[in-house]
PDB file of N, CA and C in Angstrom:
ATOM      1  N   UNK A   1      -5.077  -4.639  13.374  1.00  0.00           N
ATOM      2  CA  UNK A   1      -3.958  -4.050  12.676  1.00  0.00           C
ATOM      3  C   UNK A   1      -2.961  -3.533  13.711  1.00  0.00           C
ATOM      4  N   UNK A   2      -1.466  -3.973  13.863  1.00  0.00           N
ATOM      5  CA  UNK A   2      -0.530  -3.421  14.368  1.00  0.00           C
ATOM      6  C   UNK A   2       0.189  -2.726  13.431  1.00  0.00           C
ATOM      7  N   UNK A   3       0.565  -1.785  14.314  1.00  0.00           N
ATOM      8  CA  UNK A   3       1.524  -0.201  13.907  1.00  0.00           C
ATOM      9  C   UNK A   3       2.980  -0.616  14.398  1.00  0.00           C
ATOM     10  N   UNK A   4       3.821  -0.533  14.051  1.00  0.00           N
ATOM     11  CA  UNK A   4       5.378  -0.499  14.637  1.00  0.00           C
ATOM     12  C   UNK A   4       5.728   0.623  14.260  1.00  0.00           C
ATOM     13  N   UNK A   5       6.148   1.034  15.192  1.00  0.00           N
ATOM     14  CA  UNK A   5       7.069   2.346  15.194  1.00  0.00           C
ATOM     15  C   UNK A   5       8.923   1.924  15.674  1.00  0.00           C
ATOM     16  N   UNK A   6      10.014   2.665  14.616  1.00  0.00           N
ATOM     17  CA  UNK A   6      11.086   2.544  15.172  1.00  0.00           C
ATOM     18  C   UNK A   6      11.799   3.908  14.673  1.00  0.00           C
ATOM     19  N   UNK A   7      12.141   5.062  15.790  1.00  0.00           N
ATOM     20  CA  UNK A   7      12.205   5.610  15.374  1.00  0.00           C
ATOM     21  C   UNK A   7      14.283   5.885  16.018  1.00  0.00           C
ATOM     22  N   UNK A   8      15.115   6.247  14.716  1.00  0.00           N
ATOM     23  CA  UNK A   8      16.513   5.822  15.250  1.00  0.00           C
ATOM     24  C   UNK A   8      17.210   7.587  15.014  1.00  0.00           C
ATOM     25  N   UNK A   9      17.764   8.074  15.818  1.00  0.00           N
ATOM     26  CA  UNK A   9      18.122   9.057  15.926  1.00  0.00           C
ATOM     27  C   UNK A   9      17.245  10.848  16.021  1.00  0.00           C
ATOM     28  N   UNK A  10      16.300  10.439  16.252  1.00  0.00           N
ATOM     29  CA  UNK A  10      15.471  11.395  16.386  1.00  0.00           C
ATOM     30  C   UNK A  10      14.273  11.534  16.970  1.00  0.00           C
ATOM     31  N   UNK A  11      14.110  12.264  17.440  1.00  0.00           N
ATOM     32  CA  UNK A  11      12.762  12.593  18.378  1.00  0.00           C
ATOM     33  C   UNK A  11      11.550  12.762  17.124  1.00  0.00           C
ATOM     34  N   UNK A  12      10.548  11.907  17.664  1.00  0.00           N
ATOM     35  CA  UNK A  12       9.241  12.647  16.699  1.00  0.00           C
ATOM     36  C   UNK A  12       8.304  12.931  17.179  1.00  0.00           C
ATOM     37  N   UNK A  13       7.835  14.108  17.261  1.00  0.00           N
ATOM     38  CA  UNK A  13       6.693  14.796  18.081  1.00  0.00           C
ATOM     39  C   UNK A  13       5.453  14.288  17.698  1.00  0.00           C
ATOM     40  N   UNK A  14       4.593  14.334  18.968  1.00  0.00           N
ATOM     41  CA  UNK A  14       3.388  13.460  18.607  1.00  0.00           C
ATOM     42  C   UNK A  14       2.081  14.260  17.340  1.00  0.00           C
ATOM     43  N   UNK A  15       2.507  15.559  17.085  1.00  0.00           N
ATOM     44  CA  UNK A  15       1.472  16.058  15.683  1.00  0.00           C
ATOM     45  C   UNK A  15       2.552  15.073  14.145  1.00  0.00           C
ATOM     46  N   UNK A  16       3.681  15.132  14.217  1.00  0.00           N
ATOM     47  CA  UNK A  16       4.098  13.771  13.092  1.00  0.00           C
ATOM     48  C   UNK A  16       3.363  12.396  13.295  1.00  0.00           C
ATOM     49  N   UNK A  17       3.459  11.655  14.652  1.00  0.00           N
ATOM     50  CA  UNK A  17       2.298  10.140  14.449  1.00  0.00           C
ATOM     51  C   UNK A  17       1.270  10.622  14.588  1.00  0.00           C
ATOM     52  N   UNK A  18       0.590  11.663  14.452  1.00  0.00           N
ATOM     53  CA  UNK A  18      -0.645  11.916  14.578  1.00  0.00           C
ATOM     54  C   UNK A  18      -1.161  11.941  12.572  1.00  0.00           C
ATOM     55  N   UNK A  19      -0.215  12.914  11.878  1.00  0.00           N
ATOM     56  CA  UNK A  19      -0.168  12.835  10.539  1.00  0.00           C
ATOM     57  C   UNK A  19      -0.364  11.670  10.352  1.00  0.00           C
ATOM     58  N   UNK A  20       1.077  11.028  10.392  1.00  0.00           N
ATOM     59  CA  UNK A  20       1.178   9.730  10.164  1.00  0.00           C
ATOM     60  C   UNK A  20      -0.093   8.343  10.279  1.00  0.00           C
ATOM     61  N   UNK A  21      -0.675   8.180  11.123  1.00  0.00           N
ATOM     62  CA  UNK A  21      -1.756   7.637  11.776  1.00  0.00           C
ATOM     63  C   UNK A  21      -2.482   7.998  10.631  1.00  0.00           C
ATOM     64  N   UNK A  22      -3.012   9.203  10.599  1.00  0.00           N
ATOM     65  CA  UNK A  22      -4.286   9.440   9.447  1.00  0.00           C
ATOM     66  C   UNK A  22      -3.723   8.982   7.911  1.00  0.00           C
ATOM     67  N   UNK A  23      -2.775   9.247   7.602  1.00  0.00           N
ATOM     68  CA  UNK A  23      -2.354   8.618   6.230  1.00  0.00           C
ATOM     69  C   UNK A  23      -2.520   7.078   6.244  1.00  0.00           C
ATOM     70  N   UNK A  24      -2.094   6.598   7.678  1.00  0.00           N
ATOM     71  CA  UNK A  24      -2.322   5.365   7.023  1.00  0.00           C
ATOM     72  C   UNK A  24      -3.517   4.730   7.353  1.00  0.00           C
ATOM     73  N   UNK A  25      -4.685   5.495   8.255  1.00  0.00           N
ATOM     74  CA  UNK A  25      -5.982   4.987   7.899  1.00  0.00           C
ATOM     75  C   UNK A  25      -6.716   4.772   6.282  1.00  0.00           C
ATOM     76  N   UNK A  26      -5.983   5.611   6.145  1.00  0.00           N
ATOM     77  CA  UNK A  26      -6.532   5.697   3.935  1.00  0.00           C
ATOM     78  C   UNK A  26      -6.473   4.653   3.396  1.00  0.00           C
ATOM     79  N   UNK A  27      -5.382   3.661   4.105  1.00  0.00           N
ATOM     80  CA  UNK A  27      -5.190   2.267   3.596  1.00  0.00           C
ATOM     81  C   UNK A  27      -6.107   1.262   3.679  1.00  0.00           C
ATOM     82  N   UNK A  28      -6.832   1.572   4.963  1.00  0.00           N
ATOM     83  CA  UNK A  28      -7.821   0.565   5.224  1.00  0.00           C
ATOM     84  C   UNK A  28      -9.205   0.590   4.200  1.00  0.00           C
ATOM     85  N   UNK A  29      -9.192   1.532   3.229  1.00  0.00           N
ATOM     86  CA  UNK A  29      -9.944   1.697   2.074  1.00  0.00           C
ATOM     87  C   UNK A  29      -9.711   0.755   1.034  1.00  0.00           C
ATOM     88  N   UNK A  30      -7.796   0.469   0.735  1.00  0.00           N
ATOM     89  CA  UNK A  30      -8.050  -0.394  -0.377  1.00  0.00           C
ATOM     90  C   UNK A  30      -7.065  -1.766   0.006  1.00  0.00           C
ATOM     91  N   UNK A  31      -6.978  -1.925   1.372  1.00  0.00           N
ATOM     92  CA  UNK A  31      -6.354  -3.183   1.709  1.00  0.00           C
ATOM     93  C   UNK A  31      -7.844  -3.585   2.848  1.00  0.00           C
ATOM     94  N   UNK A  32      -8.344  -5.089   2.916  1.00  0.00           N
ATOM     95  CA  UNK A  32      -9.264  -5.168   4.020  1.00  0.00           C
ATOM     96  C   UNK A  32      -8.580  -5.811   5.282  1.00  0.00           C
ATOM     97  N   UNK A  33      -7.675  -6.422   5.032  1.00  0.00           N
ATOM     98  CA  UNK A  33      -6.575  -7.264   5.818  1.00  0.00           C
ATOM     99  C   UNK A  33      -5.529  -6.433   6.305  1.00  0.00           C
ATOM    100  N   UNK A  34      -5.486  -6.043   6.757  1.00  0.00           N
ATOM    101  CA  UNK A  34      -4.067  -5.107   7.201  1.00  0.00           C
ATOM    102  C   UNK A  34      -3.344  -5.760   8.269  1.00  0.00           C
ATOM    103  N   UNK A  35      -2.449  -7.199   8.486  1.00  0.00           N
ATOM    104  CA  UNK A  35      -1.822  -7.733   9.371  1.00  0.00           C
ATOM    105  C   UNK A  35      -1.040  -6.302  10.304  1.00  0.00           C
ATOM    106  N   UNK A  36       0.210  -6.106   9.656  1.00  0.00           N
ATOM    107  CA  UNK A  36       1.119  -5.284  10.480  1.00  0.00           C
ATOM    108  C   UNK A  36       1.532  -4.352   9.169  1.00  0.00           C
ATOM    109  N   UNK A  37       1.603  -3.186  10.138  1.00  0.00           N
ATOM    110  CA  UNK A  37       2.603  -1.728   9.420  1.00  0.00           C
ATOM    111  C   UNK A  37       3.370  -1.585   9.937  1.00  0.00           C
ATOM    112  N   UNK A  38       4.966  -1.520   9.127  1.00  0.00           N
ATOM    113  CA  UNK A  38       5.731  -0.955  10.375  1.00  0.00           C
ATOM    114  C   UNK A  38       6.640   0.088   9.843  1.00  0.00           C
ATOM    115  N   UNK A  39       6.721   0.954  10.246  1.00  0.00           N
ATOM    116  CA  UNK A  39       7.062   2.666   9.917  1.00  0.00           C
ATOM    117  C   UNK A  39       8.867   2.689  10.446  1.00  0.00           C
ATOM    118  N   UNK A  40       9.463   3.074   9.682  1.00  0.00           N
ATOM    119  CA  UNK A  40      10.872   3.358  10.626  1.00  0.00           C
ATOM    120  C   UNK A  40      11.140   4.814   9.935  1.00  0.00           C
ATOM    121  N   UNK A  41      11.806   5.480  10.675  1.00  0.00           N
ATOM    122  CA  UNK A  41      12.152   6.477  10.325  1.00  0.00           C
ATOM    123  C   UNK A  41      13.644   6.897  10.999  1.00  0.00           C
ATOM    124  N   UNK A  42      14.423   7.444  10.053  1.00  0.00           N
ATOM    125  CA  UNK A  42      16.002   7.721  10.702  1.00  0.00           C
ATOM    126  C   UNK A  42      16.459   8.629  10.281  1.00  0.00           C
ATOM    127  N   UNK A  43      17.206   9.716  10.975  1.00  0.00           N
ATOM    128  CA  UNK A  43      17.631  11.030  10.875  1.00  0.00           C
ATOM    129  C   UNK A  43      19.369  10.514  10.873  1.00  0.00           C
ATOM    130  N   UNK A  44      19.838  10.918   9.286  1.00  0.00           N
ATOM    131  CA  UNK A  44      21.251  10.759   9.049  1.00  0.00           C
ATOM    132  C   UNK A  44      21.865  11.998   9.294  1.00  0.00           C
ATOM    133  N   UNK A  45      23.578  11.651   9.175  1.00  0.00           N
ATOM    134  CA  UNK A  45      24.398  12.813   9.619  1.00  0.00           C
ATOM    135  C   UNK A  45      23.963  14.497   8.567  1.00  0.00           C
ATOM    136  N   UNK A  46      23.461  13.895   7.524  1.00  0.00           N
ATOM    137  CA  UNK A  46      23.256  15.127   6.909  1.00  0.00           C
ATOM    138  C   UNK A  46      22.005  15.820   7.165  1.00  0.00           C
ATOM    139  N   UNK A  47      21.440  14.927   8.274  1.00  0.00           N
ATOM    140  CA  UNK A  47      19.979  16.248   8.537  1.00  0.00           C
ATOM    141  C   UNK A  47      18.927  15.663   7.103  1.00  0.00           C
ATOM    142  N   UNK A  48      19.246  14.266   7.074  1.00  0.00           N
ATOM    143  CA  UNK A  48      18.162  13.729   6.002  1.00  0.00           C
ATOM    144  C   UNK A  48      17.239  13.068   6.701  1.00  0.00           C
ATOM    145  N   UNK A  49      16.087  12.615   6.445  1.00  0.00           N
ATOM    146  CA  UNK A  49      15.222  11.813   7.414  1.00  0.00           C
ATOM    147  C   UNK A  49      15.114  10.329   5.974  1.00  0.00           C
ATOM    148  N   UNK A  50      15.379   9.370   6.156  1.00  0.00           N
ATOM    149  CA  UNK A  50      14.791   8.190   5.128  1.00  0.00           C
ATOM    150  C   UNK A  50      13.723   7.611   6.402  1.00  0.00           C
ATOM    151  N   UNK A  51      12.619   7.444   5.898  1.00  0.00           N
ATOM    152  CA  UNK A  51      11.304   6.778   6.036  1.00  0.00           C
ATOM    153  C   UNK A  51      11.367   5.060   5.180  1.00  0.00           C
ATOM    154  N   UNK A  52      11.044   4.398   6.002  1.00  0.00           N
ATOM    155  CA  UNK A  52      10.621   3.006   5.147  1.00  0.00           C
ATOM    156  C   UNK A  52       9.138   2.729   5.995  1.00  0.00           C
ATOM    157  N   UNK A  53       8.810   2.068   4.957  1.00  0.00           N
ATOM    158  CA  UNK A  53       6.644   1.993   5.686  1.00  0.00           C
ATOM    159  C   UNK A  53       6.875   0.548   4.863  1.00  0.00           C
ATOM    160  N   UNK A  54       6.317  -0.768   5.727  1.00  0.00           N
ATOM    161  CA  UNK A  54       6.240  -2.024   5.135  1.00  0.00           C
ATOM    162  C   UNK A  54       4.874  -1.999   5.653  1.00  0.00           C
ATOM    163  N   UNK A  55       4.017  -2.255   4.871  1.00  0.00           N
ATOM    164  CA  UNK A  55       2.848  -3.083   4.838  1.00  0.00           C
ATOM    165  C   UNK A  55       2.430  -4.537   4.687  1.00  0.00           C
ATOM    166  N   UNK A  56       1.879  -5.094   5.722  1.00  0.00           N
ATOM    167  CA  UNK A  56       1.861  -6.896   5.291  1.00  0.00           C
ATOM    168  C   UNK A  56       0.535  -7.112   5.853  1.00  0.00           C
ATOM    169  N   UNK A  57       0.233  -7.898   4.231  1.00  0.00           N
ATOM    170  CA  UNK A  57      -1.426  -8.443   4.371  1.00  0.00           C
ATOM    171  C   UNK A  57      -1.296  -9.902   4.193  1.00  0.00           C
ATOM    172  N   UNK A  58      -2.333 -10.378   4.306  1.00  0.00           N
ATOM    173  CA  UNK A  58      -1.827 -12.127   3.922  1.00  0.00           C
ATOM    174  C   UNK A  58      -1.767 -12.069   2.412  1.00  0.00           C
ATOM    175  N   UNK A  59      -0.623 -12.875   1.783  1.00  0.00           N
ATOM    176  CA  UNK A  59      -0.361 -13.569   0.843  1.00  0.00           C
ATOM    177  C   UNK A  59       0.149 -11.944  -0.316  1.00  0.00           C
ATOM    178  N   UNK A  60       0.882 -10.698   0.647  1.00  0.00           N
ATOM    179  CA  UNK A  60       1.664 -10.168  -0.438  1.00  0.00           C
ATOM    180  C   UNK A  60       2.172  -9.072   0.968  1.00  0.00           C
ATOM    181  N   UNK A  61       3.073  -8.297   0.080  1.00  0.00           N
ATOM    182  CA  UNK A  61       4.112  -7.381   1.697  1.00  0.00           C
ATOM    183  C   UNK A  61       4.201  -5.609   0.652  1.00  0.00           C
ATOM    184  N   UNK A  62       3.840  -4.995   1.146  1.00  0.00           N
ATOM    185  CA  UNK A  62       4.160  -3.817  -0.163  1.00  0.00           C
ATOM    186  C   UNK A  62       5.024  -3.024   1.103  1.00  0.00           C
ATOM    187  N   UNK A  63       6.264  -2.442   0.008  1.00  0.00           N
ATOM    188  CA  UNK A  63       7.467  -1.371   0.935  1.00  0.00           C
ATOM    189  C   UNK A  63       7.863  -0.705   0.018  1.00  0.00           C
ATOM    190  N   UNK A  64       8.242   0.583   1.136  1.00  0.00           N
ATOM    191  CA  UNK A  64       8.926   1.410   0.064  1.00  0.00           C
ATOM    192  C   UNK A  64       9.493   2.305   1.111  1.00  0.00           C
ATOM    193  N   UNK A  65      10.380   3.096   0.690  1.00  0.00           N
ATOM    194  CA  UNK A  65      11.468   3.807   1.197  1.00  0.00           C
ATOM    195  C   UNK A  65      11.969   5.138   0.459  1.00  0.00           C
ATOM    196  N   UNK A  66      11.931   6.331   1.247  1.00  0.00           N
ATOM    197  CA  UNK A  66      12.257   7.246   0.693  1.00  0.00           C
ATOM    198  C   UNK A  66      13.220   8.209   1.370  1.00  0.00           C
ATOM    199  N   UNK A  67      13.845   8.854   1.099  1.00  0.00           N
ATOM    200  CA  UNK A  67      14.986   9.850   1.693  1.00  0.00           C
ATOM    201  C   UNK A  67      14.923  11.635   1.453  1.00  0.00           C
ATOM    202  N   UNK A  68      14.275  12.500   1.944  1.00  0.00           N
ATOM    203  CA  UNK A  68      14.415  14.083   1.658  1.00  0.00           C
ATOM    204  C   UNK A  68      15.039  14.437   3.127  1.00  0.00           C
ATOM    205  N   UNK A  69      14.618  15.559   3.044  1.00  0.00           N
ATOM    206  CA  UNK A  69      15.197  16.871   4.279  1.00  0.00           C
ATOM    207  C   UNK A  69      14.029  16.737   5.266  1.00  0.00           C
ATOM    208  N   UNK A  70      12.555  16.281   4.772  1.00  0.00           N
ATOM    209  CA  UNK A  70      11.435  16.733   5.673  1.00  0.00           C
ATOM    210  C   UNK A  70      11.298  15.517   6.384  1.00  0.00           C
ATOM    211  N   UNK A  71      10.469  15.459   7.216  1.00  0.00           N
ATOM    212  CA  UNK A  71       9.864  13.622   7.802  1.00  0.00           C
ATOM    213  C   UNK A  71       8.273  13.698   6.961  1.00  0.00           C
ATOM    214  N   UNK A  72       7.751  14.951   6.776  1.00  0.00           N
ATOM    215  CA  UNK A  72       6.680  15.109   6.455  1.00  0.00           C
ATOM    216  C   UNK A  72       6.502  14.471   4.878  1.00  0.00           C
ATOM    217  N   UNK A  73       7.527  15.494   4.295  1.00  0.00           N
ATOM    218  CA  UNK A  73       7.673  14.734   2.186  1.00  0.00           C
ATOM    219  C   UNK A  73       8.146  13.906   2.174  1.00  0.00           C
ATOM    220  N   UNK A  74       8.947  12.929   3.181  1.00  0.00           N
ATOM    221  CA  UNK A  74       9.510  11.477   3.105  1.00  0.00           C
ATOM    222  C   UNK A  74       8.116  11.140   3.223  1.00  0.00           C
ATOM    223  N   UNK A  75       7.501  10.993   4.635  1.00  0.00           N
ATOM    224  CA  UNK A  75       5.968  10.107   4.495  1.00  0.00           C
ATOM    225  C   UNK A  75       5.308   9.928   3.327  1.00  0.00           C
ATOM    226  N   UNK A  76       4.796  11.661   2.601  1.00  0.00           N
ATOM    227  CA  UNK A  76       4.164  11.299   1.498  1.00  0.00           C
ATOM    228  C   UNK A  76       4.370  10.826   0.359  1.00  0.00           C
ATOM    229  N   UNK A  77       6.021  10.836   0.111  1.00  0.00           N
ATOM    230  CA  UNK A  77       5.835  10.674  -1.395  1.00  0.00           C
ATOM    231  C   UNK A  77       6.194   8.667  -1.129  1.00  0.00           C
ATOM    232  N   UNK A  78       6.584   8.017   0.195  1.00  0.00           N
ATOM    233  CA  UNK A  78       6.425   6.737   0.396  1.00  0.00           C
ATOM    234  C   UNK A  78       5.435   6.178   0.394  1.00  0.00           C
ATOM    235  N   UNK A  79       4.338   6.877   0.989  1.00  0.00           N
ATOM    236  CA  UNK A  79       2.620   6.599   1.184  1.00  0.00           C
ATOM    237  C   UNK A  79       2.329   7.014  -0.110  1.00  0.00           C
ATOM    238  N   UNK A  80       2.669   7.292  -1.351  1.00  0.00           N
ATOM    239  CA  UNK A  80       2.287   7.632  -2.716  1.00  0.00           C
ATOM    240  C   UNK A  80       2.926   6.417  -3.032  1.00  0.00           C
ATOM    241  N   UNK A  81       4.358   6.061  -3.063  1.00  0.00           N
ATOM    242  CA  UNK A  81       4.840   4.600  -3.864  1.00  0.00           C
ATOM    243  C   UNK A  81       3.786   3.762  -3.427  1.00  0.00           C
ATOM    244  N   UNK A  82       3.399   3.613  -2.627  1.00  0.00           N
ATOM    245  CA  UNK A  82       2.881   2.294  -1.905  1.00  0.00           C
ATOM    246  C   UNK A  82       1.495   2.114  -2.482  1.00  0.00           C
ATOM    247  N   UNK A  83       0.858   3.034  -2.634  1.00  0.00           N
ATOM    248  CA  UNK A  83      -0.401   3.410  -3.153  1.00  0.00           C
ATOM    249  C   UNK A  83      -0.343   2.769  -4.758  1.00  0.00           C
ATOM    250  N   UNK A  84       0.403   3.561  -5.205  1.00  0.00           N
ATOM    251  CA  UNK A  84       0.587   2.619  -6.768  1.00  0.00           C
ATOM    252  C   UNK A  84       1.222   2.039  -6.649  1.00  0.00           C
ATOM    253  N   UNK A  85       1.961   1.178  -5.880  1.00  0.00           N
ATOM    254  CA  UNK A  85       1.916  -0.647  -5.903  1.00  0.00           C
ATOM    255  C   UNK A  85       0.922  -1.087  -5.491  1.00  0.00           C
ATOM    256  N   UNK A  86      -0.072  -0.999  -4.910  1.00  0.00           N
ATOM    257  CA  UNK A  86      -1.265  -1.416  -4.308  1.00  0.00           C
ATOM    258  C   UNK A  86      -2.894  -1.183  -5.440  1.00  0.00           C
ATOM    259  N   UNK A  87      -2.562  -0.024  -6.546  1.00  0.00           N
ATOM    260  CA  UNK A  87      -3.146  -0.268  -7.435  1.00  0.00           C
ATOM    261  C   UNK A  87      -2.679  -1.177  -8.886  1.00  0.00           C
ATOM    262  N   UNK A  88      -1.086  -0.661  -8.787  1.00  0.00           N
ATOM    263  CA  UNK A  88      -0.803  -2.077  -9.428  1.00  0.00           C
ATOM    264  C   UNK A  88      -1.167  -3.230  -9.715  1.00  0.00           C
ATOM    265  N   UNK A  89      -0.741  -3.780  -8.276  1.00  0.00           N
ATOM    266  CA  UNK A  89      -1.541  -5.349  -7.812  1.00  0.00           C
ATOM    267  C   UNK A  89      -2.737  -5.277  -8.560  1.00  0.00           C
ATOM    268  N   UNK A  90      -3.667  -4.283  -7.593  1.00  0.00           N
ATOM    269  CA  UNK A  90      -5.329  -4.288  -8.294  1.00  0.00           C
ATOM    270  C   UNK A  90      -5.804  -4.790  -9.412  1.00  0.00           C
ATOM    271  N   UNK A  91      -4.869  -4.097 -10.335  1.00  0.00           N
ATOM    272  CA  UNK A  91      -4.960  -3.921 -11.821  1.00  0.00           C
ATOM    273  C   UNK A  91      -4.996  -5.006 -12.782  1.00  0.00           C
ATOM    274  N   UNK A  92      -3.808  -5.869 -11.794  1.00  0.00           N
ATOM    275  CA  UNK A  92      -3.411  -6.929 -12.552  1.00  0.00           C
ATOM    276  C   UNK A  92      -4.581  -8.143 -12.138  1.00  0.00           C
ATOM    277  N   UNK A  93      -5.148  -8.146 -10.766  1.00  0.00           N
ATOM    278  CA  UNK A  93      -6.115  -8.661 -10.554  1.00  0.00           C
ATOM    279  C   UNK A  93      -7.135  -8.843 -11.185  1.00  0.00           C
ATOM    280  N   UNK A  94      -7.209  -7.708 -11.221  1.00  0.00           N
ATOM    281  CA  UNK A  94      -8.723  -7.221 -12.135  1.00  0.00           C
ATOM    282  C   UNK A  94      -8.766  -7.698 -13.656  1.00  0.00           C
ATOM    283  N   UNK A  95      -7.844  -7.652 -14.201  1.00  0.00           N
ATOM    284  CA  UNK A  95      -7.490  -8.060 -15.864  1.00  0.00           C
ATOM    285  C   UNK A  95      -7.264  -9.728 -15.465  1.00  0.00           C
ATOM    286  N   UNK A  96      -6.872 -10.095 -14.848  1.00  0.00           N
ATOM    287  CA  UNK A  96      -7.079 -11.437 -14.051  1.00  0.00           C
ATOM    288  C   UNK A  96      -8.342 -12.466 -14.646  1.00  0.00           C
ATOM    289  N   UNK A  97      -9.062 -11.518 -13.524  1.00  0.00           N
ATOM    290  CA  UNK A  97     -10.499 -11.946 -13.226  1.00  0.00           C
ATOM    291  C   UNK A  97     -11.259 -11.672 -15.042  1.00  0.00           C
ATOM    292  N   UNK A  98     -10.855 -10.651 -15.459  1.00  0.00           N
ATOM    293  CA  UNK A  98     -11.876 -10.417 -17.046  1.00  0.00           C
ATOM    294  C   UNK A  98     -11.209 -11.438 -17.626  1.00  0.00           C
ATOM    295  N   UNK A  99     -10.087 -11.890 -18.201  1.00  0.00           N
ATOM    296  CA  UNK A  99      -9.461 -12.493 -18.755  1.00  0.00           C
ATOM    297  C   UNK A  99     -10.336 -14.325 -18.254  1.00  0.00           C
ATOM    298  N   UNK A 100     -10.137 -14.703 -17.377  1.00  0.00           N
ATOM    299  CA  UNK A 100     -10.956 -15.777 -16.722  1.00  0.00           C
ATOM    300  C   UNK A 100     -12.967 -15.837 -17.396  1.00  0.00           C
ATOM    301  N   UNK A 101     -13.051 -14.742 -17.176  1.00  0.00           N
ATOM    302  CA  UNK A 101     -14.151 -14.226 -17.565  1.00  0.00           C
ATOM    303  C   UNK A 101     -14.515 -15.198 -19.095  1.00  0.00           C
ATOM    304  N   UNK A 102     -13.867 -14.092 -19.559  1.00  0.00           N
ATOM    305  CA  UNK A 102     -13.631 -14.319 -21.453  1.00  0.00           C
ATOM    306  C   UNK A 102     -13.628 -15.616 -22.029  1.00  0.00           C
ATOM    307  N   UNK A 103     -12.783 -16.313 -21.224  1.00  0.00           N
ATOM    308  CA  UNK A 103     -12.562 -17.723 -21.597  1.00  0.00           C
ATOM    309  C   UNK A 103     -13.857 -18.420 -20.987  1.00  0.00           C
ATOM    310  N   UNK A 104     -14.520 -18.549 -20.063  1.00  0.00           N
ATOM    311  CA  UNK A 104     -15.420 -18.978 -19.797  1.00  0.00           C
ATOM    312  C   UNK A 104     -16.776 -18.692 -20.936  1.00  0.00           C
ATOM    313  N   UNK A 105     -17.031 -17.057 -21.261  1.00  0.00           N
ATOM    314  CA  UNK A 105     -17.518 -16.916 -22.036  1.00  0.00           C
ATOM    315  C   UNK A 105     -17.705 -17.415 -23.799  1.00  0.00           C
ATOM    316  N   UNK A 106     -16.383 -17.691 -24.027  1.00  0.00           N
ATOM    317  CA  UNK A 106     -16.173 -18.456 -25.737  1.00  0.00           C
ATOM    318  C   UNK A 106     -16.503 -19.955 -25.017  1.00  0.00           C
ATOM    319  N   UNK A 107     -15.894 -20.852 -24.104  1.00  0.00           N
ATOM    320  CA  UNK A 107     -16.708 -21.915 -23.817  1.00  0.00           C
ATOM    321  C   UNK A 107     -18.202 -22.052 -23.668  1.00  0.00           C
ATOM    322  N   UNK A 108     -19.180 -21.085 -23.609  1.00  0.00           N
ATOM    323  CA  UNK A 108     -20.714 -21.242 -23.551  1.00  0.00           C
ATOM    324  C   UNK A 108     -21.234 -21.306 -24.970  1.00  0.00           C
ATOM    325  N   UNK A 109     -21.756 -22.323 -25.209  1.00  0.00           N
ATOM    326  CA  UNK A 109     -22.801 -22.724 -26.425  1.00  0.00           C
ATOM    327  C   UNK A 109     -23.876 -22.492 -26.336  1.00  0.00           C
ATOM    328  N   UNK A 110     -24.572 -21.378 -26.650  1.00  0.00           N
ATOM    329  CA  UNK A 110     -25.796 -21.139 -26.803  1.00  0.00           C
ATOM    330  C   UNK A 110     -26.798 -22.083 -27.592  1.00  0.00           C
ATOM    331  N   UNK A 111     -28.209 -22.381 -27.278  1.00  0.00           N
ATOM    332  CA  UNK A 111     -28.510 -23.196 -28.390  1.00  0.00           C
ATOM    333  C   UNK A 111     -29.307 -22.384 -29.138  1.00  0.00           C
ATOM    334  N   UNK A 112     -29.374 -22.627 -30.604  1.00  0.00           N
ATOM    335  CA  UNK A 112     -29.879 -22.046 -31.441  1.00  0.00           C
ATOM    336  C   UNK A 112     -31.960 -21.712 -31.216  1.00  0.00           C
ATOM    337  N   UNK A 113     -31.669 -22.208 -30.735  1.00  0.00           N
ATOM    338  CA  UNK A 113     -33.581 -22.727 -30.591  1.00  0.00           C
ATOM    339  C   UNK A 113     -33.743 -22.219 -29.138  1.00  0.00           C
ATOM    340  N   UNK A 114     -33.386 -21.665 -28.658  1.00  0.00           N
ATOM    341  CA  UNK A 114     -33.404 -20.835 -27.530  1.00  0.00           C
ATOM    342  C   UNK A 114     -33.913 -19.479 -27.790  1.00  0.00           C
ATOM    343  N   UNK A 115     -34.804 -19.119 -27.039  1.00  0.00           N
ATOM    344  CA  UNK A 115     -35.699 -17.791 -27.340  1.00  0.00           C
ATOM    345  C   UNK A 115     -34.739 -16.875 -26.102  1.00  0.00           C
ATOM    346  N   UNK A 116     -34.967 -15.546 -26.255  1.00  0.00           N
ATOM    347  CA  UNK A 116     -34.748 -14.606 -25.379  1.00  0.00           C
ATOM    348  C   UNK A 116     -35.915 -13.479 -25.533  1.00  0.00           C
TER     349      UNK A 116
END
């Protein structure tokens, strides 16, 4: 797993990638593939910080982007979007797979003369 860091108008002290770092170990819980992360963070004229965090696994990319006053509540509430797109996905997987299920199941003919 590679990390990119780009960080544009501002200094970030190493207890922020240290935060940072541990939030996004959490990921490796419900992604097993983790190609590349790449984190940007930018301090605008108004003393705003916007955060963007792209995640890319094979065969999908989850991003999200957020804008407050902190670097800290930008991280989390981006590392929260990302999280429910990532159970999203899941979800739809999962109803996927039952749905596949089901149909397989009405195709099985039991035979009558079959003991259990």
């Amino acid at each position: 797993m590679q990390i990119r860091y780009l960080f544009n108008g501002e200094k970030v002290s190493q207890k922020t990638r240290d935060y940072l770092e541990k939030k996004i170990e959490k990921f490796n819980k419900f992604l097993e593939k983790i190609l590349r992360i790449e984190v940007e963070i930018e301090k605008d004229k108004k003393n705003f910080f916007r955060v963007e965090i792209m995640i890319k696994i094979p065969g999908s990319i989850y991003r999200s982007e957020e804008i407050s006053e902190s670097i800290e509540g930008s991280l989390d509430m981006t590392l929260e979007k990302i999280q429910q797109q990532i159970r999203k996905e899941k979800g739809k997987t999962r109803i996927a797979r039952k749905r596949g299920a089901q149909s397989i199941k009405k195709k099985i003919v039991i035979d009558p003369n079959a003991r259990f």
